[in-house]
N, C-alpha and C. Protein backbone atom coordinates (compact mmCIF):
# COMPACT_ATOMS: atom_id res chain seq x y z
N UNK A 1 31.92 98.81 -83.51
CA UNK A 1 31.65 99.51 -82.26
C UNK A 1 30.62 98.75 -81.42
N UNK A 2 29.25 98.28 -82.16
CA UNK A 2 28.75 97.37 -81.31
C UNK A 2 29.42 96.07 -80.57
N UNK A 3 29.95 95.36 -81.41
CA UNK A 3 30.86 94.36 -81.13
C UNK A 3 31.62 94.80 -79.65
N UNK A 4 32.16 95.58 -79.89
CA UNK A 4 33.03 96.30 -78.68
C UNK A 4 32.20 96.45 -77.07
N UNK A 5 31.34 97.10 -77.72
CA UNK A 5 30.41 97.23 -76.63
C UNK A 5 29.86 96.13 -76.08
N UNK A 6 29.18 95.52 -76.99
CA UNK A 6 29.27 94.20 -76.58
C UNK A 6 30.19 93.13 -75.63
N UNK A 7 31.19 93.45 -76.08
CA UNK A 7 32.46 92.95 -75.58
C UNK A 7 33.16 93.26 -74.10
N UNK A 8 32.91 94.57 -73.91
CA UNK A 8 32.79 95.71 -72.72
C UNK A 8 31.84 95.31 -71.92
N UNK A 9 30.88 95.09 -72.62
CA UNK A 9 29.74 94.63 -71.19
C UNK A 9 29.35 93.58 -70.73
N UNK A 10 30.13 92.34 -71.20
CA UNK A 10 30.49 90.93 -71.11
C UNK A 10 31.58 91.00 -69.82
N UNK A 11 32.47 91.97 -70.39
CA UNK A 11 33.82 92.10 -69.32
C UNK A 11 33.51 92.36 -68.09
N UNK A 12 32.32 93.45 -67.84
CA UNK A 12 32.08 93.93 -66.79
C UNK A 12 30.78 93.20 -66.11
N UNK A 13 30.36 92.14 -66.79
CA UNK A 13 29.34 91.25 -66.02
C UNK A 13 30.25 89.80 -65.31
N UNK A 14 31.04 90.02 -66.37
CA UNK A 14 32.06 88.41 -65.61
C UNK A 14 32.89 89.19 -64.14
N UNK A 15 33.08 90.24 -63.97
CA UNK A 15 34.15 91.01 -63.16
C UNK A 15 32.67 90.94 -61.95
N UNK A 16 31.93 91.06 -62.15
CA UNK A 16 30.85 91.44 -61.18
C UNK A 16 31.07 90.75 -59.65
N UNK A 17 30.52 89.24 -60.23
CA UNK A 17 30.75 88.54 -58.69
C UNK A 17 32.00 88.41 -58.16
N UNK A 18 33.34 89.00 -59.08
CA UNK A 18 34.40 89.15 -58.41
C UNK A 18 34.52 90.00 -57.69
N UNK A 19 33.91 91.23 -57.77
CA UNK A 19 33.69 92.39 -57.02
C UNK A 19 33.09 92.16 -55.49
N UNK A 20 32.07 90.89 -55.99
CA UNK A 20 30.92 91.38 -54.36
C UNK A 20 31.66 90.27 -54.06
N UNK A 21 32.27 89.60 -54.42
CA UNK A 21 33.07 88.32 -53.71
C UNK A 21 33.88 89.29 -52.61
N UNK A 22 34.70 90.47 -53.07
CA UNK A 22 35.69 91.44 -51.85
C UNK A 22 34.73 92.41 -51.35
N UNK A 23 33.57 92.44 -51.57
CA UNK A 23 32.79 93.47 -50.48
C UNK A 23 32.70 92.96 -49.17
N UNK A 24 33.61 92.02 -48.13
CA UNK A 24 33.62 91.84 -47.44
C UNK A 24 34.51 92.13 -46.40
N UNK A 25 34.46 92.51 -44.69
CA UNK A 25 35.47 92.76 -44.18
C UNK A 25 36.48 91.51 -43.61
N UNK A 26 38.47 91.90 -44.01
CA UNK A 26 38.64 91.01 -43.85
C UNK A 26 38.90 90.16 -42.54
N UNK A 27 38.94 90.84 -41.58
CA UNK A 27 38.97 90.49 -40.51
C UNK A 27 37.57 91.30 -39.14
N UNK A 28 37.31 90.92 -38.66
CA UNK A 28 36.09 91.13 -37.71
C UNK A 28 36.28 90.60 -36.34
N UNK A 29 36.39 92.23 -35.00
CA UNK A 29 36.99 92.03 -33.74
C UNK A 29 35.62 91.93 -33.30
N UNK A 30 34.87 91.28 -31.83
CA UNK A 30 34.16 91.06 -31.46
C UNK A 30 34.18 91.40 -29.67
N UNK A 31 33.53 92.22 -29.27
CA UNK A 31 34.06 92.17 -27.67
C UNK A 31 32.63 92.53 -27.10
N UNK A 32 32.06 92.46 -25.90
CA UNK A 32 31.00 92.93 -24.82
C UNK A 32 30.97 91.45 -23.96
N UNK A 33 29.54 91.45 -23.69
CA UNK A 33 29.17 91.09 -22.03
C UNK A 33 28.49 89.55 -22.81
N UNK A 34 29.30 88.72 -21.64
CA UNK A 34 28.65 87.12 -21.83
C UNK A 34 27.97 86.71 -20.56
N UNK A 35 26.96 85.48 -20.69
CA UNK A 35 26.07 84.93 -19.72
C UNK A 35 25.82 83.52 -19.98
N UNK A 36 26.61 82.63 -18.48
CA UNK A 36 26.50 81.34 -19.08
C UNK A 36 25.56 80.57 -17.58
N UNK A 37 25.22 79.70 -18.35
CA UNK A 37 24.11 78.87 -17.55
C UNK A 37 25.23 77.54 -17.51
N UNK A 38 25.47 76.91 -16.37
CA UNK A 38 26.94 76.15 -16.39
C UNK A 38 26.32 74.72 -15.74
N UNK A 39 26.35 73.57 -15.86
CA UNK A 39 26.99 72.31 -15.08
C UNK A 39 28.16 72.72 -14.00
N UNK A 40 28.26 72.99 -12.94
CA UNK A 40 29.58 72.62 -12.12
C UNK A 40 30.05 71.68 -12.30
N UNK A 41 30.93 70.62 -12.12
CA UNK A 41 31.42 69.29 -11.78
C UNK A 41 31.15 69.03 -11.22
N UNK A 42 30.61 67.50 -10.49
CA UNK A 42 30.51 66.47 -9.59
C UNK A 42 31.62 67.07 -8.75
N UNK A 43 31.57 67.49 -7.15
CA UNK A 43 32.70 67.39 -6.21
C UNK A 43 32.26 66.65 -4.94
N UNK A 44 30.69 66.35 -4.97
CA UNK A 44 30.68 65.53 -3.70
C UNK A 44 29.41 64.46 -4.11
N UNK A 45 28.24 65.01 -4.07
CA UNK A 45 26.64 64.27 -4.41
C UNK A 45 26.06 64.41 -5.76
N UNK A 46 26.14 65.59 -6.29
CA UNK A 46 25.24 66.03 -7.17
C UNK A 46 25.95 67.52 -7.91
N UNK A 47 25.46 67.71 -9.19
CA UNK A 47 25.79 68.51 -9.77
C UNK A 47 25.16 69.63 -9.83
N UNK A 48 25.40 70.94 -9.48
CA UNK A 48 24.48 72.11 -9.30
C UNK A 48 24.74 72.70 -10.43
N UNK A 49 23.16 73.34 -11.21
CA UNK A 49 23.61 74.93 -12.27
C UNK A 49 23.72 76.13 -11.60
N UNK A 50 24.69 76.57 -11.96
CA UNK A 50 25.30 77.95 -11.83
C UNK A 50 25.28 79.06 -13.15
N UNK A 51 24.87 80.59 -12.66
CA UNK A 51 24.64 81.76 -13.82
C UNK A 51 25.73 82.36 -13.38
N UNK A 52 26.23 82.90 -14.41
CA UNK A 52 27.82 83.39 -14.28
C UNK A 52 27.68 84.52 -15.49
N UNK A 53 28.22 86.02 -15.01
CA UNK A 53 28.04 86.92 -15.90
C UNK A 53 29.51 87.30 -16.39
N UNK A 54 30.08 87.95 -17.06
CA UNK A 54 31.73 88.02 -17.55
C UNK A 54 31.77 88.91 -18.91
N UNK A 55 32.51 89.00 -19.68
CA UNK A 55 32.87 89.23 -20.68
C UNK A 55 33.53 88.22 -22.12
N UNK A 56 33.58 88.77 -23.55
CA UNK A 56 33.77 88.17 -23.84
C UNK A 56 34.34 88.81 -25.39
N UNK A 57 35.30 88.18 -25.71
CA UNK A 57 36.48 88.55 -27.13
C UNK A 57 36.34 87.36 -28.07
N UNK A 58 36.31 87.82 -29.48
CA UNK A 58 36.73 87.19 -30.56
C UNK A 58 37.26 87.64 -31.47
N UNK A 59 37.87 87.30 -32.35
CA UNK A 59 38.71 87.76 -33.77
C UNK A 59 38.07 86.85 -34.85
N UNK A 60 37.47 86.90 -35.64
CA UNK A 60 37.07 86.69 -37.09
C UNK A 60 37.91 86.83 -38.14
N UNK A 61 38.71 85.80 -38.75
CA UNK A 61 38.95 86.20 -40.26
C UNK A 61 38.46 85.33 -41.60
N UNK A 62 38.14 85.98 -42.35
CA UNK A 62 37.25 85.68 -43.33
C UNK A 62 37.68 85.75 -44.48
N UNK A 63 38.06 84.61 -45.41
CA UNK A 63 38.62 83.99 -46.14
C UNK A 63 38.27 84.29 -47.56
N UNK A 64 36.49 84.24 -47.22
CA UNK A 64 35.72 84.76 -48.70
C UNK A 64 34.61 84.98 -47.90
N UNK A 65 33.88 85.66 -48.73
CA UNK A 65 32.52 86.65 -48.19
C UNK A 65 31.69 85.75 -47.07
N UNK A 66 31.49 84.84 -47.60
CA UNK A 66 30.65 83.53 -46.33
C UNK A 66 31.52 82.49 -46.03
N UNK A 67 32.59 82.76 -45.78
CA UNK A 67 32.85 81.83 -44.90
C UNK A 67 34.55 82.03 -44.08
N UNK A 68 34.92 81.56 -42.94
CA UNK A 68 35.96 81.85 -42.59
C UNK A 68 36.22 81.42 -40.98
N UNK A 69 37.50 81.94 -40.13
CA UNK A 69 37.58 81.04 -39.02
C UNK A 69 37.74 82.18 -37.75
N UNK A 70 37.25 81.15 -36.17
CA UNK A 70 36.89 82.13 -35.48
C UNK A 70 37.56 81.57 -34.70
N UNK A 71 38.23 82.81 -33.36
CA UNK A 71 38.90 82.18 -32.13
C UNK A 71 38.20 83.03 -31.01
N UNK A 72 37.56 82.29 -30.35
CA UNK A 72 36.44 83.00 -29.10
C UNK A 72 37.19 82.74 -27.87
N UNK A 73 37.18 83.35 -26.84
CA UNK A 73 37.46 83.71 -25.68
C UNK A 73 36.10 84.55 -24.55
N UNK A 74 35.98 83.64 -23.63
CA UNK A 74 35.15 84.48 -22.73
C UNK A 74 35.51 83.97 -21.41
N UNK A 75 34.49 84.79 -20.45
CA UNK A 75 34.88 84.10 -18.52
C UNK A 75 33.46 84.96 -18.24
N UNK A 76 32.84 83.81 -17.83
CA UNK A 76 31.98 84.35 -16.38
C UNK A 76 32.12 83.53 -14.67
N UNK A 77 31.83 84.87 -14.17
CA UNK A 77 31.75 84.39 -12.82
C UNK A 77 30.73 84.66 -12.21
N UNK A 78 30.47 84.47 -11.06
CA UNK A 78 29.59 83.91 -10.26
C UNK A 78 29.64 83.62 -8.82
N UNK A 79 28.21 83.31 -8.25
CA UNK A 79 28.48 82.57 -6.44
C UNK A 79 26.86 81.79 -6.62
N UNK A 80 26.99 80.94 -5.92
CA UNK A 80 25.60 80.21 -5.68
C UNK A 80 26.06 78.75 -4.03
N UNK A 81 24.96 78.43 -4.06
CA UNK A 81 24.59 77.54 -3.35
C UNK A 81 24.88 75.98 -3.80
N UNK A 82 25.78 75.37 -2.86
CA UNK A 82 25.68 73.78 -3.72
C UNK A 82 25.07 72.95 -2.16
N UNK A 83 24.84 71.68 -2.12
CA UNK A 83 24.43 70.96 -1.44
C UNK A 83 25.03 69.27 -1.38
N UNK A 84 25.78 69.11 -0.33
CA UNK A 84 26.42 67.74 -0.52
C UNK A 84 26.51 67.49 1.50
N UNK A 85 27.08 66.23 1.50
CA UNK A 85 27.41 65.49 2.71
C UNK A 85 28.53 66.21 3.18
N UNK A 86 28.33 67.13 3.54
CA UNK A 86 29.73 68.06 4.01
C UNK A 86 30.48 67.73 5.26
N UNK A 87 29.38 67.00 6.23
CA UNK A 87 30.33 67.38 7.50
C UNK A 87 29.94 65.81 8.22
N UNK A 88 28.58 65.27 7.95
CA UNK A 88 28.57 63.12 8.23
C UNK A 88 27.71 62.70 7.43
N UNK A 89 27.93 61.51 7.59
CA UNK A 89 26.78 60.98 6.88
C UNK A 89 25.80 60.99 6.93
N UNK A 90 24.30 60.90 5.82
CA UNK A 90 23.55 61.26 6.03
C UNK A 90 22.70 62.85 6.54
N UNK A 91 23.87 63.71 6.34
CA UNK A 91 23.49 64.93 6.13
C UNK A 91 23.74 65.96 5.53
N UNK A 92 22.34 66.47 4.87
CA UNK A 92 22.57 66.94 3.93
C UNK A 92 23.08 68.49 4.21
N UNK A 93 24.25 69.10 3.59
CA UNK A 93 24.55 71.04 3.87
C UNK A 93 24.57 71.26 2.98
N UNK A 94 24.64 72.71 3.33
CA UNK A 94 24.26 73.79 2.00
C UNK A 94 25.48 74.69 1.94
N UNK A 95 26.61 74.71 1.24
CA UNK A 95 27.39 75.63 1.11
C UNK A 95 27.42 77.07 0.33
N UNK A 96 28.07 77.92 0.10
CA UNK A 96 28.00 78.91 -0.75
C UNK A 96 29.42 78.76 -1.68
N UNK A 97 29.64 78.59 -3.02
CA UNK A 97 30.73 78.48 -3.57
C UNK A 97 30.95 79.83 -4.90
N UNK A 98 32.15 80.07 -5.14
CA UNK A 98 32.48 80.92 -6.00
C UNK A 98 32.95 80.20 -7.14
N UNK A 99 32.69 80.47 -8.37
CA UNK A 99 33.33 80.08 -10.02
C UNK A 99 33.44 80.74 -10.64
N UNK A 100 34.37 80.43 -11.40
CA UNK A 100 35.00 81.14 -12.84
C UNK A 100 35.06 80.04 -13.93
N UNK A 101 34.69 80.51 -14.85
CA UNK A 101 34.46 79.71 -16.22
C UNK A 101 35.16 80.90 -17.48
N UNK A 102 36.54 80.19 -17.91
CA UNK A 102 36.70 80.27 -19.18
C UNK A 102 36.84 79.23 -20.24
N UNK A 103 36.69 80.11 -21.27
CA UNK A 103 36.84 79.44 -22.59
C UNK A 103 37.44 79.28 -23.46
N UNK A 104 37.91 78.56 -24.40
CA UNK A 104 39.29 79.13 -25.75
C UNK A 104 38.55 77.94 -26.68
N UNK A 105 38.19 78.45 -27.48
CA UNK A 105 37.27 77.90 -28.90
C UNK A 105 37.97 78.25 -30.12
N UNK A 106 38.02 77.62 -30.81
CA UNK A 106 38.61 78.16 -32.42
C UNK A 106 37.55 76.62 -33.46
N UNK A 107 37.28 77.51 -34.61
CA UNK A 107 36.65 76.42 -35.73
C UNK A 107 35.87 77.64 -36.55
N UNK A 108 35.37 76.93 -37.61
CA UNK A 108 34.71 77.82 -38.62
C UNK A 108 33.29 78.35 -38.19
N UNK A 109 33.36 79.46 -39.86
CA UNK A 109 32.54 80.14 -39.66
C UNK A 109 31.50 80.55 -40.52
N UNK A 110 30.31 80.65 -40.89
CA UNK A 110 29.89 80.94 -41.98
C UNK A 110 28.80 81.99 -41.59
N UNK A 111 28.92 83.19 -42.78
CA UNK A 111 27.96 84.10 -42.42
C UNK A 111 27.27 84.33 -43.94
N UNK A 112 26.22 84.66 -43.58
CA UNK A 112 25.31 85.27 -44.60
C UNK A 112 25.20 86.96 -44.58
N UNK A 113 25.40 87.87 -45.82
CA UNK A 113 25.35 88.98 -45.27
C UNK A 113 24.31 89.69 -46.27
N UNK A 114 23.93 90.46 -45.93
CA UNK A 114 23.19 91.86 -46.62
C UNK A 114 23.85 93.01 -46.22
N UNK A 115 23.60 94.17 -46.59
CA UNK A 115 23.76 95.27 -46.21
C UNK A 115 23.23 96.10 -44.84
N UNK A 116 22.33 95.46 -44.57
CA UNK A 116 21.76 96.03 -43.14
C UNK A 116 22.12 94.72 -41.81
N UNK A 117 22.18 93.48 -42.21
CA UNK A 117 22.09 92.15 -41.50
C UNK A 117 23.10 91.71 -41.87
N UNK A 118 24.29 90.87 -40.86
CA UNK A 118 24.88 89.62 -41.03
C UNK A 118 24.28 88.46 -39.96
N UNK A 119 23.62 87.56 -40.84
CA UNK A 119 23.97 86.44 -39.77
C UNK A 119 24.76 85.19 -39.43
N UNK A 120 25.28 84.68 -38.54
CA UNK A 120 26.31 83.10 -38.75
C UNK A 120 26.21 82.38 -37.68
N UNK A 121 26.72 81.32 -37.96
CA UNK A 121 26.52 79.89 -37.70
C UNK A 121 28.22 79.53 -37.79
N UNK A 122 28.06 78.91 -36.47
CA UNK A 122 29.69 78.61 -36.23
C UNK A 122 29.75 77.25 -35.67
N UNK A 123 31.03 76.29 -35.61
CA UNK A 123 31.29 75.28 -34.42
C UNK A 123 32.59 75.11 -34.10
N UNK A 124 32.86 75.71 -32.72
CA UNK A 124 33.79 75.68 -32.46
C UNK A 124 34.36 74.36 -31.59
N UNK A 125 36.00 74.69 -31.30
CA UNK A 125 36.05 73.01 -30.67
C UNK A 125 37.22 73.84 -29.60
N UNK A 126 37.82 73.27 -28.44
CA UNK A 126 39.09 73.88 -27.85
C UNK A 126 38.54 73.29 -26.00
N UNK A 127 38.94 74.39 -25.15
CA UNK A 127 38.88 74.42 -23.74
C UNK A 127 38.18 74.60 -22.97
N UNK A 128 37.56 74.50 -22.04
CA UNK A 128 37.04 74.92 -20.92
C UNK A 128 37.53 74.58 -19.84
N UNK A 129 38.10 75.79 -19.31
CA UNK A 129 38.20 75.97 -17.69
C UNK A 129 37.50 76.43 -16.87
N UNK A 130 37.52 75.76 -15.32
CA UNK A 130 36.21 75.86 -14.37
C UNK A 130 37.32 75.60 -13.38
N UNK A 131 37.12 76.90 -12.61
CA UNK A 131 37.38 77.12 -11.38
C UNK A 131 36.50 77.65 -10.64
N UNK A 132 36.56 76.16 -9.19
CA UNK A 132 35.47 76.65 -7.60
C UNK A 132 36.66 76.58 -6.49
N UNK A 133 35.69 77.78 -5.86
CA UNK A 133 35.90 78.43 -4.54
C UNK A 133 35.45 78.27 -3.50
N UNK A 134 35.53 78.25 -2.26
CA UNK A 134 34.90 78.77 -1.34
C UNK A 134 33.82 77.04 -0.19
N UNK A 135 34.12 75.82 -0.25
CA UNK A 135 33.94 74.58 0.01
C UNK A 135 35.07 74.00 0.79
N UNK A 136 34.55 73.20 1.84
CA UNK A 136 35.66 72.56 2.40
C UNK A 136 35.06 70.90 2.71
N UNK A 137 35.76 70.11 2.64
CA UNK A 137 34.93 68.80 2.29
C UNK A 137 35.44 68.19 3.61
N UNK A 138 35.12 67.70 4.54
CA UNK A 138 35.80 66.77 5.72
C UNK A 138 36.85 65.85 5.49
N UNK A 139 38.05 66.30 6.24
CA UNK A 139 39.18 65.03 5.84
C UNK A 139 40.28 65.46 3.82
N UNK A 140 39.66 66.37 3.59
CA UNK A 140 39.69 66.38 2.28
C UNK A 140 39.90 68.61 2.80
N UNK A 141 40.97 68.85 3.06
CA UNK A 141 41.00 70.36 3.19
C UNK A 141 41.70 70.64 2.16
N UNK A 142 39.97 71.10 1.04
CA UNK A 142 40.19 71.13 -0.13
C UNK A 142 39.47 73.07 -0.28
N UNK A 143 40.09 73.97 -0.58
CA UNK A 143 39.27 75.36 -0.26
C UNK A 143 38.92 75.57 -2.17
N UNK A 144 39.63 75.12 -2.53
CA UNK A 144 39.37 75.50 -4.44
C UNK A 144 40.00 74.28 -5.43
N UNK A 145 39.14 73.93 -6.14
CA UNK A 145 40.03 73.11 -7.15
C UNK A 145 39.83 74.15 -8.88
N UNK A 146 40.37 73.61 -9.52
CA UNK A 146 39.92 73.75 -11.40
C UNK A 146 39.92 72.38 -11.90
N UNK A 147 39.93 72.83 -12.84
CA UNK A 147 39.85 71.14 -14.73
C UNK A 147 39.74 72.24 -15.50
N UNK A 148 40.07 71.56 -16.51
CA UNK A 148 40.12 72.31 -17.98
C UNK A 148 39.96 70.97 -18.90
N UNK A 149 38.53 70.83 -19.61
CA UNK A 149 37.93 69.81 -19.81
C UNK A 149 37.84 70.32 -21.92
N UNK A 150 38.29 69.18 -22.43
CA UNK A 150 37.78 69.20 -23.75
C UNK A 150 35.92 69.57 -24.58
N UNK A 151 35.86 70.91 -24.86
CA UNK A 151 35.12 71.31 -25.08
C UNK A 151 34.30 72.10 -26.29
N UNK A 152 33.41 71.83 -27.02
CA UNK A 152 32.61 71.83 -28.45
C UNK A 152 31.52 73.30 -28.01
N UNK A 153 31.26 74.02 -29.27
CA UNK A 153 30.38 75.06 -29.16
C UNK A 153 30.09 74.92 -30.44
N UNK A 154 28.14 75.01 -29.94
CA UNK A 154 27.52 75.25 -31.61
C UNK A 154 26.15 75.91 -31.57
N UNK A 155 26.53 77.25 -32.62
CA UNK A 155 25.65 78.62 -32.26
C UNK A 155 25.99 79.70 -33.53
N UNK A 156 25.29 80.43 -33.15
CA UNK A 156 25.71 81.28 -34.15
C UNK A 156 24.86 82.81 -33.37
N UNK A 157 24.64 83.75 -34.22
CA UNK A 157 24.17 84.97 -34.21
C UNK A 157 23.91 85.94 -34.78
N UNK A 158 23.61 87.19 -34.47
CA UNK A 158 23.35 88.33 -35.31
C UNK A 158 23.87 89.83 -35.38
N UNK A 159 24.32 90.22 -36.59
CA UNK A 159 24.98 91.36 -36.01
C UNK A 159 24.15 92.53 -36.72
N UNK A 160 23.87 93.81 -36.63
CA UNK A 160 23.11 94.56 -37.40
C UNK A 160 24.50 95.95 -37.63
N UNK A 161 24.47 96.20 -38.90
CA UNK A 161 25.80 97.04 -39.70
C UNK A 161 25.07 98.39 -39.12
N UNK A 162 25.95 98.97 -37.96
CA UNK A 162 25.79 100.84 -38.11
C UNK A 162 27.06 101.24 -39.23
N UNK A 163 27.85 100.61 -39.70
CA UNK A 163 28.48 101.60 -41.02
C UNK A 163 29.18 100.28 -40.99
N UNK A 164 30.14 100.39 -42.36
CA UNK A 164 31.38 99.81 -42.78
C UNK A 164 31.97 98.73 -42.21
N UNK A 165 32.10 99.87 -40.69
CA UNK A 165 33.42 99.59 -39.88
C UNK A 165 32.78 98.90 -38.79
N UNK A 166 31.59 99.24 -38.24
CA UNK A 166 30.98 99.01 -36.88
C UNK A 166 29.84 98.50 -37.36
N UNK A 167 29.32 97.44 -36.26
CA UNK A 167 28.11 96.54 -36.00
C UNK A 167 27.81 96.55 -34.83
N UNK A 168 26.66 96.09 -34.29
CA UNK A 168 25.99 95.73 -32.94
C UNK A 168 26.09 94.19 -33.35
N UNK A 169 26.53 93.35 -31.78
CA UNK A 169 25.88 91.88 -32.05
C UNK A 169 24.63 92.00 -31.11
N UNK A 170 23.17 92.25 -31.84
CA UNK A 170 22.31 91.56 -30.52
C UNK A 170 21.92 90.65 -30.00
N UNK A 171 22.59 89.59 -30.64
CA UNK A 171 22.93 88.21 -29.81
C UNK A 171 23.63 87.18 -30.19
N UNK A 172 24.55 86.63 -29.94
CA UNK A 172 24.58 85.30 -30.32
C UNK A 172 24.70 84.01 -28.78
N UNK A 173 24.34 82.75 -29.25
CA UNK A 173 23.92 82.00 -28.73
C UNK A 173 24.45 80.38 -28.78
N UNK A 174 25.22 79.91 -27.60
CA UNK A 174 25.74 79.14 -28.06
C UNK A 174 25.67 78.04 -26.87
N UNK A 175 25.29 76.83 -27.79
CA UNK A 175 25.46 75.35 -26.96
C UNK A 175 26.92 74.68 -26.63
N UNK A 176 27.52 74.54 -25.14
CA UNK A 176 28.59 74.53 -24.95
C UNK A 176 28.82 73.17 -24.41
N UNK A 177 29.00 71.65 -25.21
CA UNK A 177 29.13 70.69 -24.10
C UNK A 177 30.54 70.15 -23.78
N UNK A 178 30.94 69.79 -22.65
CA UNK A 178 31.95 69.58 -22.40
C UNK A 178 32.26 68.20 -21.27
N UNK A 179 33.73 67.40 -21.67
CA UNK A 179 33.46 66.01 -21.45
C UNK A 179 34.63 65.64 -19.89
N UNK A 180 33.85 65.67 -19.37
CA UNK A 180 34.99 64.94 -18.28
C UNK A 180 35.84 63.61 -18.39
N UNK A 181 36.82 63.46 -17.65
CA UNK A 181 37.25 62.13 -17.70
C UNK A 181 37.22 61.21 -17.45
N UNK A 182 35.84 61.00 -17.10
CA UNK A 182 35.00 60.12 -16.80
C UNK A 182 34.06 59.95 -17.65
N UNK A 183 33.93 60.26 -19.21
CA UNK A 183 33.08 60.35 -19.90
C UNK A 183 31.94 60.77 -20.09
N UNK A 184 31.50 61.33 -18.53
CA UNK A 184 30.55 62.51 -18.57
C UNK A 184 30.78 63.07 -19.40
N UNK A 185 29.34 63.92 -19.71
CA UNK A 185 29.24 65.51 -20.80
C UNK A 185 28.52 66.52 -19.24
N UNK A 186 29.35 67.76 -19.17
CA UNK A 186 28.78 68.85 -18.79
C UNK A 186 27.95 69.92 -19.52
N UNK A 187 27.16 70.23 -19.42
CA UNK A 187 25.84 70.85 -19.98
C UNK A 187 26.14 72.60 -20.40
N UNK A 188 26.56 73.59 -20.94
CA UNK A 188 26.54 74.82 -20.64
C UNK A 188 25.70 75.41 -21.88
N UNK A 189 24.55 76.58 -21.39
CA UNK A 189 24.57 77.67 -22.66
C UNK A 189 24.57 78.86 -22.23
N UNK A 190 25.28 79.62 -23.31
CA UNK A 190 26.13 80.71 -23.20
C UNK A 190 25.10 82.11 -24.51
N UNK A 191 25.01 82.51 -23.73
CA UNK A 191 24.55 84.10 -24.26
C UNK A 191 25.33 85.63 -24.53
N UNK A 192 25.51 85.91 -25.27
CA UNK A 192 26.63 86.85 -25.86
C UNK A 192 25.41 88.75 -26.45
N UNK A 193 26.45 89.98 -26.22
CA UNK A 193 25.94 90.35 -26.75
C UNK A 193 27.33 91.80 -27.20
N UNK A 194 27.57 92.58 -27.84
CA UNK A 194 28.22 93.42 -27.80
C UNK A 194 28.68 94.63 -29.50
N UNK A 195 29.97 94.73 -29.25
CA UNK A 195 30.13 95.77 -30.29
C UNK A 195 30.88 95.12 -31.33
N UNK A 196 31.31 94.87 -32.65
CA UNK A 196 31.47 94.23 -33.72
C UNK A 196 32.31 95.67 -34.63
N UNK A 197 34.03 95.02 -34.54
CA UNK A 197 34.88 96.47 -35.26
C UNK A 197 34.96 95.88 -36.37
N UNK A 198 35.00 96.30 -37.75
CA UNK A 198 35.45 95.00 -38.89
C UNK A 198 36.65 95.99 -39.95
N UNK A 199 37.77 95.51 -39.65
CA UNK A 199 38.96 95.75 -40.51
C UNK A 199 39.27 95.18 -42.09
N UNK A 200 39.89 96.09 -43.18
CA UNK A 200 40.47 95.61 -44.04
C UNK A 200 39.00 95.19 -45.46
N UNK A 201 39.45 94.85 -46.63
CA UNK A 201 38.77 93.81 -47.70
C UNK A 201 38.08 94.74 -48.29
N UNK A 202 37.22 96.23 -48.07
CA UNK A 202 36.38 97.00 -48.50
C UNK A 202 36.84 97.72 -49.96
């Protein structure tokens, strides 16, 4: 009978980390409000930053407890002021232009979790699109262009567990650079914050 017992409680110490290995959810939806600090493109003199507020979606699935893959989606927009040779040479104007900035990211993911805290660390790789408005260049009746430029994200964040199913993210934070075809890098960081649904694995 000792033997047994023995034997029994061997069984149930090897089963253990198999257990907290599936205490995880297997998939994790991500949605609220994004804020990006942007590079425009070069369109005439100089490159202006632009703040752009929007929204923003992800889907999480998670492979094993820490680690797994993410596909992000966001857009902010915006209006600001740019400054170029608009109308002769040698002088400088001030226009007002409109943008839209989206994104399509996918790459891994790794989180650390507790019971009250998850946090992670991601790098994603995929798109950026940038569309301006509202400019007209002399000789060049140009009212809006886009690009959709090859683009890297690396960040991570925090989510705090109200139950099971639901989390708060109160932030995550992410370095966005992106490469023109001209071998420029455009500069962006991006601020995230919202509600966290997590399906399935429990």
């Amino acid at each position: 009978m000792r033997r047994f017992a023995l034997l029994l409680g061997l069984i149930v110490f090897a089963a253990l980390p198999v257990g907290a290995q599936n205490d995880y959810p297997k998939v994790e939806l991500f949605a609220g409000y994004s804020y990006a600090n942007t590079d425009l493109p070069r369109f005439v003199n100089r490159v202006p930053r632009m703040h752009g507020h929007g929204w923003t979606l992800s889907i999480s699935g998670n492979f094993h407890k820490y680690f797994g893959l993410s596909g992000d989606f966001a857009g902010q927009y915006g209006q600001g002021n740019v400054q170029a040779f608009f109308e002769m040479p040698g002088r400088l104007e001030s226009r007002e232009i409109s943008f839209s900035n989206h994104q399509f990211l996918f790459g891994p993911r790794i989180t650390g979790r507790t019971e009250r805290v998850n946090a992670f660390a991601h790098a994603l790789f995929g798109a950026f699109y940038i569309r301006r408005s509202g400019f007209f260049v002399p000789f060049f009746p140009v009212s809006s262009s886009s690009k959709t430029y090859f683009a890297m994200g690396f960040g991570g964040g925090l989510d705090i567990n109200a139950s099971r199913h639901l989390a708060v993210r109160v932030f995550q934070v992410d370095y966005i650079p992106m490469r023109q075809r001209s071998g420029r890098w455009l500069q962006t960081v991006r601020a995230q914050a919202g509600i966290v649904v997590k399906f399935g694995g429990w």
